[in-house]
PDB file of N, CA and C in Angstrom:
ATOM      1  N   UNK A   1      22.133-113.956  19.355  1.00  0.00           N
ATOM      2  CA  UNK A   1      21.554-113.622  20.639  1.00  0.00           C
ATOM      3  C   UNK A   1      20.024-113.756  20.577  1.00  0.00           C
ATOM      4  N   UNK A   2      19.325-113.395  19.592  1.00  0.00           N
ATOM      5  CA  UNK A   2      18.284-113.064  19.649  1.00  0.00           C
ATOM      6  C   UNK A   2      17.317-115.074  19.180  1.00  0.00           C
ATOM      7  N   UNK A   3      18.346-115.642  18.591  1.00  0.00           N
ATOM      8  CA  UNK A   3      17.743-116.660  18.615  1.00  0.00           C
ATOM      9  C   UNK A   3      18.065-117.584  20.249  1.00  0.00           C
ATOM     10  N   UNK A   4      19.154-117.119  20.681  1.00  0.00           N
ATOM     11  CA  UNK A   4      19.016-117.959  22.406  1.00  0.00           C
ATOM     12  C   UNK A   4      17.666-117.368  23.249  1.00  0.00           C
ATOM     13  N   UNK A   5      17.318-116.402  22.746  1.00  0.00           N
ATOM     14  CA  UNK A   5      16.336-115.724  23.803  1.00  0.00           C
ATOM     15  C   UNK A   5      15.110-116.112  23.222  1.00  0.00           C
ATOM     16  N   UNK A   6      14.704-116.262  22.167  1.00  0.00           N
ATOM     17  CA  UNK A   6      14.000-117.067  21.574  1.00  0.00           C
ATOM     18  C   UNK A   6      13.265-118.380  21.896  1.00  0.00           C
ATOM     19  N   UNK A   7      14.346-119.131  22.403  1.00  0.00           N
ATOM     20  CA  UNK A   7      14.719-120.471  22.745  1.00  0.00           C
ATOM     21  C   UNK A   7      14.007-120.535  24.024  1.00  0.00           C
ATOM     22  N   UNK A   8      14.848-119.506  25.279  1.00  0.00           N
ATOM     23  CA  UNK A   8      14.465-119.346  26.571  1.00  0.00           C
ATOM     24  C   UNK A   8      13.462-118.952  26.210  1.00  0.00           C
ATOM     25  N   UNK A   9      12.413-118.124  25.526  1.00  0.00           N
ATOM     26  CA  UNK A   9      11.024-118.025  25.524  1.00  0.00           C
ATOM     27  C   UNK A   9      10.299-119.133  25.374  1.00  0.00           C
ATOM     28  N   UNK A  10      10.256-119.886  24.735  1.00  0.00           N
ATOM     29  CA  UNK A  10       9.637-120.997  24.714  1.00  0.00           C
ATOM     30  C   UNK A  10       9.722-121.528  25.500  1.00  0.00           C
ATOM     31  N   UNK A  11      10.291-121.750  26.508  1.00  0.00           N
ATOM     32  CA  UNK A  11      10.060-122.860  27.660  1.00  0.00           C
ATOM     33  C   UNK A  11       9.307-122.281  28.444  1.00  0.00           C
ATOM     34  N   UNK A  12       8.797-120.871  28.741  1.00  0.00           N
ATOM     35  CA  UNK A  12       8.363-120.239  29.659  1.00  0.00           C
ATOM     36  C   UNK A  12       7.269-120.268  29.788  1.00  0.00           C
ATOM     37  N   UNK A  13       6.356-120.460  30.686  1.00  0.00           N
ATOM     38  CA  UNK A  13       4.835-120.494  30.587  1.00  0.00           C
ATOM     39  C   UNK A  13       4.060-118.888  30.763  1.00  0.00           C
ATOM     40  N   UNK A  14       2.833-118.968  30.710  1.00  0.00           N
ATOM     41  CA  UNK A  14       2.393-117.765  30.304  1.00  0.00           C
ATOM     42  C   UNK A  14       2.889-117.103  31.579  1.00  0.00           C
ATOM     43  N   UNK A  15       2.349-117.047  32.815  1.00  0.00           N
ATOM     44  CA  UNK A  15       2.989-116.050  33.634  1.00  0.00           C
ATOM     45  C   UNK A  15       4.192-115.538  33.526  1.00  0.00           C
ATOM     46  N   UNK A  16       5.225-116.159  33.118  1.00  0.00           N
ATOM     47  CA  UNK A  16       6.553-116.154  32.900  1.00  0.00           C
ATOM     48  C   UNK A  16       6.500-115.283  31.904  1.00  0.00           C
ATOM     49  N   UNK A  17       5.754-115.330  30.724  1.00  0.00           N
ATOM     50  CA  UNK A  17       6.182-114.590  28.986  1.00  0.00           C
ATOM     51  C   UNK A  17       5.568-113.374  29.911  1.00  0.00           C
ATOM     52  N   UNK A  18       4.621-113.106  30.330  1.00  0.00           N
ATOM     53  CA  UNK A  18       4.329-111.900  31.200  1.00  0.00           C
ATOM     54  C   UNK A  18       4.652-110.892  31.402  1.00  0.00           C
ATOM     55  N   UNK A  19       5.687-111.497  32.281  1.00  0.00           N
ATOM     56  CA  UNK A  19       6.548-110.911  33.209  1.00  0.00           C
ATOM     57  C   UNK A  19       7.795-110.167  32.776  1.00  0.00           C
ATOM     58  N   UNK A  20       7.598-111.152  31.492  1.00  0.00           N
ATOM     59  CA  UNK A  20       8.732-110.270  30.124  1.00  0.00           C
ATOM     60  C   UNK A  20       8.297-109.214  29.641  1.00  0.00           C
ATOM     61  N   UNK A  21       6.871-109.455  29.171  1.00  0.00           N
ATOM     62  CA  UNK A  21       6.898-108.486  28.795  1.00  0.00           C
ATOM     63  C   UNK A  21       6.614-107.050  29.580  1.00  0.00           C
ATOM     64  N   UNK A  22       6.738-107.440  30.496  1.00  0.00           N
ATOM     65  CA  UNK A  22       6.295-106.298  31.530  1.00  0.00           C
ATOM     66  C   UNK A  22       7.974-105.436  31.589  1.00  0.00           C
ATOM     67  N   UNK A  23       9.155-106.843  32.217  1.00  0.00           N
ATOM     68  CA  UNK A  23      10.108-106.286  31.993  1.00  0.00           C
ATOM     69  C   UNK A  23      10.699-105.599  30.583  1.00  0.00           C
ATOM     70  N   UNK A  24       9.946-106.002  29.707  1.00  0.00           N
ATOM     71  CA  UNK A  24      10.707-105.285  28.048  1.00  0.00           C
ATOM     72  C   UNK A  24       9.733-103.418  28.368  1.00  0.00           C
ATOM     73  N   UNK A  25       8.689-103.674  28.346  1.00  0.00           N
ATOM     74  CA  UNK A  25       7.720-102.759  28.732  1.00  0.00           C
ATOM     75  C   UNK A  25       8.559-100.701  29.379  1.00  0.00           C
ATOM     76  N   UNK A  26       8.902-101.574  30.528  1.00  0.00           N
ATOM     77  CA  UNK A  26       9.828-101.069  31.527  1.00  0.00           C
ATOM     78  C   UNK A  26      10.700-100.835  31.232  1.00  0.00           C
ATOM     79  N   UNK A  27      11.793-101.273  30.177  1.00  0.00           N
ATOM     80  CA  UNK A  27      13.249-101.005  29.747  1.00  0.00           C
ATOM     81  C   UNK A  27      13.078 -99.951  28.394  1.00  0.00           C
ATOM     82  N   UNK A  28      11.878 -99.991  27.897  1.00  0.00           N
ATOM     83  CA  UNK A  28      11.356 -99.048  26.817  1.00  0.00           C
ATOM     84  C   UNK A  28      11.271 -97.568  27.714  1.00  0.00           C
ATOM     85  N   UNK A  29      10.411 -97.569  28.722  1.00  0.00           N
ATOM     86  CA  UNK A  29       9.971 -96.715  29.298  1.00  0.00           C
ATOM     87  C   UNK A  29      10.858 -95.907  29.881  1.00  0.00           C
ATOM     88  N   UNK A  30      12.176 -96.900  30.603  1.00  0.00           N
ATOM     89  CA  UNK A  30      13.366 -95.893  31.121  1.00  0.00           C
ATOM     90  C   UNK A  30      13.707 -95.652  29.982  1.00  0.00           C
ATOM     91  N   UNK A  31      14.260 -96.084  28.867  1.00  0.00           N
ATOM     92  CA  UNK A  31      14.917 -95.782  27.720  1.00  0.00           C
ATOM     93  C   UNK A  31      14.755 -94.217  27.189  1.00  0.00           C
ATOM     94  N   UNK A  32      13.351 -94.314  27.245  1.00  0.00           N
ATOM     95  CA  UNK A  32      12.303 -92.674  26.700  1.00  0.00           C
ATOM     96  C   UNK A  32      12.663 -92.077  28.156  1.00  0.00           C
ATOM     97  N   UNK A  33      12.805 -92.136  29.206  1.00  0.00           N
ATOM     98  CA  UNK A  33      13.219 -90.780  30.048  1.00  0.00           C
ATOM     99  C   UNK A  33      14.786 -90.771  30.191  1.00  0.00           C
ATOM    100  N   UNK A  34      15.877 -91.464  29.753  1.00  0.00           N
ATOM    101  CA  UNK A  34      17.039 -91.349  29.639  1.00  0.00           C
ATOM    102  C   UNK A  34      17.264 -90.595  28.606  1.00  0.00           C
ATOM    103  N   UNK A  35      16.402 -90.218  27.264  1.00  0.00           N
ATOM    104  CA  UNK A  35      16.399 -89.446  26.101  1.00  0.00           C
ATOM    105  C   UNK A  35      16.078 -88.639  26.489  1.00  0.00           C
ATOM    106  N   UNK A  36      15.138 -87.996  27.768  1.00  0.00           N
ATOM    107  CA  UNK A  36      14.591 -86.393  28.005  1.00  0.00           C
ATOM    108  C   UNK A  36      15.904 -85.619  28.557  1.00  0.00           C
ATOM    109  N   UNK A  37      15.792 -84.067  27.567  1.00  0.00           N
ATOM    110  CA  UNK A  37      16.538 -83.590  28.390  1.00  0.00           C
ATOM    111  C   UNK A  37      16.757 -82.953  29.893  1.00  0.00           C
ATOM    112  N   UNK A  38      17.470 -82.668  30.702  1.00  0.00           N
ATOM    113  CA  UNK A  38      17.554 -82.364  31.738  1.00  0.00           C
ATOM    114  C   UNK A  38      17.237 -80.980  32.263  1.00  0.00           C
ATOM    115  N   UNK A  39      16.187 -80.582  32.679  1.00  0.00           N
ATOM    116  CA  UNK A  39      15.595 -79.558  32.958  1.00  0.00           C
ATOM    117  C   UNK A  39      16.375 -78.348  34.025  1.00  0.00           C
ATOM    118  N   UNK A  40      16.531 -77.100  33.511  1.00  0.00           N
ATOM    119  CA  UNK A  40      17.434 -76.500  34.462  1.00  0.00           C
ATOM    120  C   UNK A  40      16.494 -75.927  35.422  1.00  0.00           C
ATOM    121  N   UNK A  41      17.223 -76.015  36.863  1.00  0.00           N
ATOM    122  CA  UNK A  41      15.431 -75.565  37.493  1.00  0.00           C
ATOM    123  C   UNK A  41      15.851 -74.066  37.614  1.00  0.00           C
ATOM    124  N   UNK A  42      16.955 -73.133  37.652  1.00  0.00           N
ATOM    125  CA  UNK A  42      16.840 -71.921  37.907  1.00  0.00           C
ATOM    126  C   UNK A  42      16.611 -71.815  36.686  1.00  0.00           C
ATOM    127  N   UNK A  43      16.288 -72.378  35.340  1.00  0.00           N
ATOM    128  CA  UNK A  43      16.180 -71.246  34.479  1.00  0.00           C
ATOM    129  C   UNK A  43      14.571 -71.511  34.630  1.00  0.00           C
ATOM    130  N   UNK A  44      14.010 -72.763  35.166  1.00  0.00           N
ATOM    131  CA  UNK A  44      12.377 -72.908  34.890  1.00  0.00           C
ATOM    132  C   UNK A  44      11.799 -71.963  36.264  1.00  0.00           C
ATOM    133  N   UNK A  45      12.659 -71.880  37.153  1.00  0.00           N
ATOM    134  CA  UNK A  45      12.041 -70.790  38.316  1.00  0.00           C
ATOM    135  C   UNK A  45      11.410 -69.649  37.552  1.00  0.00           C
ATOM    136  N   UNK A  46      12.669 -69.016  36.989  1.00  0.00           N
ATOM    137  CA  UNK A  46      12.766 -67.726  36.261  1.00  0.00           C
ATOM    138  C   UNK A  46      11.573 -67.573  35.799  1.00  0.00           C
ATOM    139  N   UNK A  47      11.581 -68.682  34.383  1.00  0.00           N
ATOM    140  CA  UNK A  47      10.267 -68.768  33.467  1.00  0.00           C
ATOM    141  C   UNK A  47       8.918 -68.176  34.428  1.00  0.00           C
ATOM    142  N   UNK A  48       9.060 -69.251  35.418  1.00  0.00           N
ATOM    143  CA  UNK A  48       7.439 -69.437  36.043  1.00  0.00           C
ATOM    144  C   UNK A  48       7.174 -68.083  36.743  1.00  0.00           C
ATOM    145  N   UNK A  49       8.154 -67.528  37.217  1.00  0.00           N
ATOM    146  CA  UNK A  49       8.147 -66.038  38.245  1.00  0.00           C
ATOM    147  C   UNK A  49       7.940 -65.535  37.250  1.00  0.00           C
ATOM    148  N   UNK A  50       8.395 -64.942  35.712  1.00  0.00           N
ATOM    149  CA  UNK A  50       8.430 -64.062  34.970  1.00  0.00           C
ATOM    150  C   UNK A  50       6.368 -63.940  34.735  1.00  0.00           C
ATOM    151  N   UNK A  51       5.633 -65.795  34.344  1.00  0.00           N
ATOM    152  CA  UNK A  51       4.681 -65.539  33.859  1.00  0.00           C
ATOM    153  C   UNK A  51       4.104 -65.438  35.029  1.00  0.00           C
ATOM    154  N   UNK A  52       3.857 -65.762  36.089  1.00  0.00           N
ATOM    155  CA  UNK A  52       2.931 -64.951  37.075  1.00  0.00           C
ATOM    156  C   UNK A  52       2.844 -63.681  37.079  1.00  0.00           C
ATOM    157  N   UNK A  53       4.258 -62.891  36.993  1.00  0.00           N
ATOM    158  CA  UNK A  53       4.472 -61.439  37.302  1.00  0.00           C
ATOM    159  C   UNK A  53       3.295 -60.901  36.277  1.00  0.00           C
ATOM    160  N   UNK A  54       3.797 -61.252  34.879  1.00  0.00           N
ATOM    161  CA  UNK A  54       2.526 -61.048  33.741  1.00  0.00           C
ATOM    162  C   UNK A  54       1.178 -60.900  34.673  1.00  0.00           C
ATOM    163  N   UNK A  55       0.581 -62.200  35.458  1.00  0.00           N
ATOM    164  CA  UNK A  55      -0.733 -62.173  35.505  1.00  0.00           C
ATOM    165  C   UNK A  55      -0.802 -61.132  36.773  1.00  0.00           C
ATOM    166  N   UNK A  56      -0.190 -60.649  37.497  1.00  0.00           N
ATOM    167  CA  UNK A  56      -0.444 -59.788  38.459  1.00  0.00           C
ATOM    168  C   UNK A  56      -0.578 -58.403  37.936  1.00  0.00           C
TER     169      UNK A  56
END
């Protein structure tokens, strides 16, 4: 696989390699927020009400 894509790189002119890498860029980037975990919001309400209460 990695040598067909290879292949298709080379024909591509610079705007084109670009645009790859913009799209590789982008598939990294979702990748790292598909790994975050999923935030519970009543338990982060809680949190945030608890530390205000503190500052009052």
């Amino acid at each position: 696989m990695k040598d067909l894509i290879q292949q298709k790189l080379e024909k591509l002119d610079l705007e084109q390699l670009k645009q790859v890498f913009e799209f590789i860029a982008f598939l990294k980037f979702r990748a790292r927020l598909a790994t975050l975990p999923a935030i519970d919001e009543t338990n982060l309400a809680a949190l945030l009400y608890s530390e205000f209460a503190e500052e009052d």
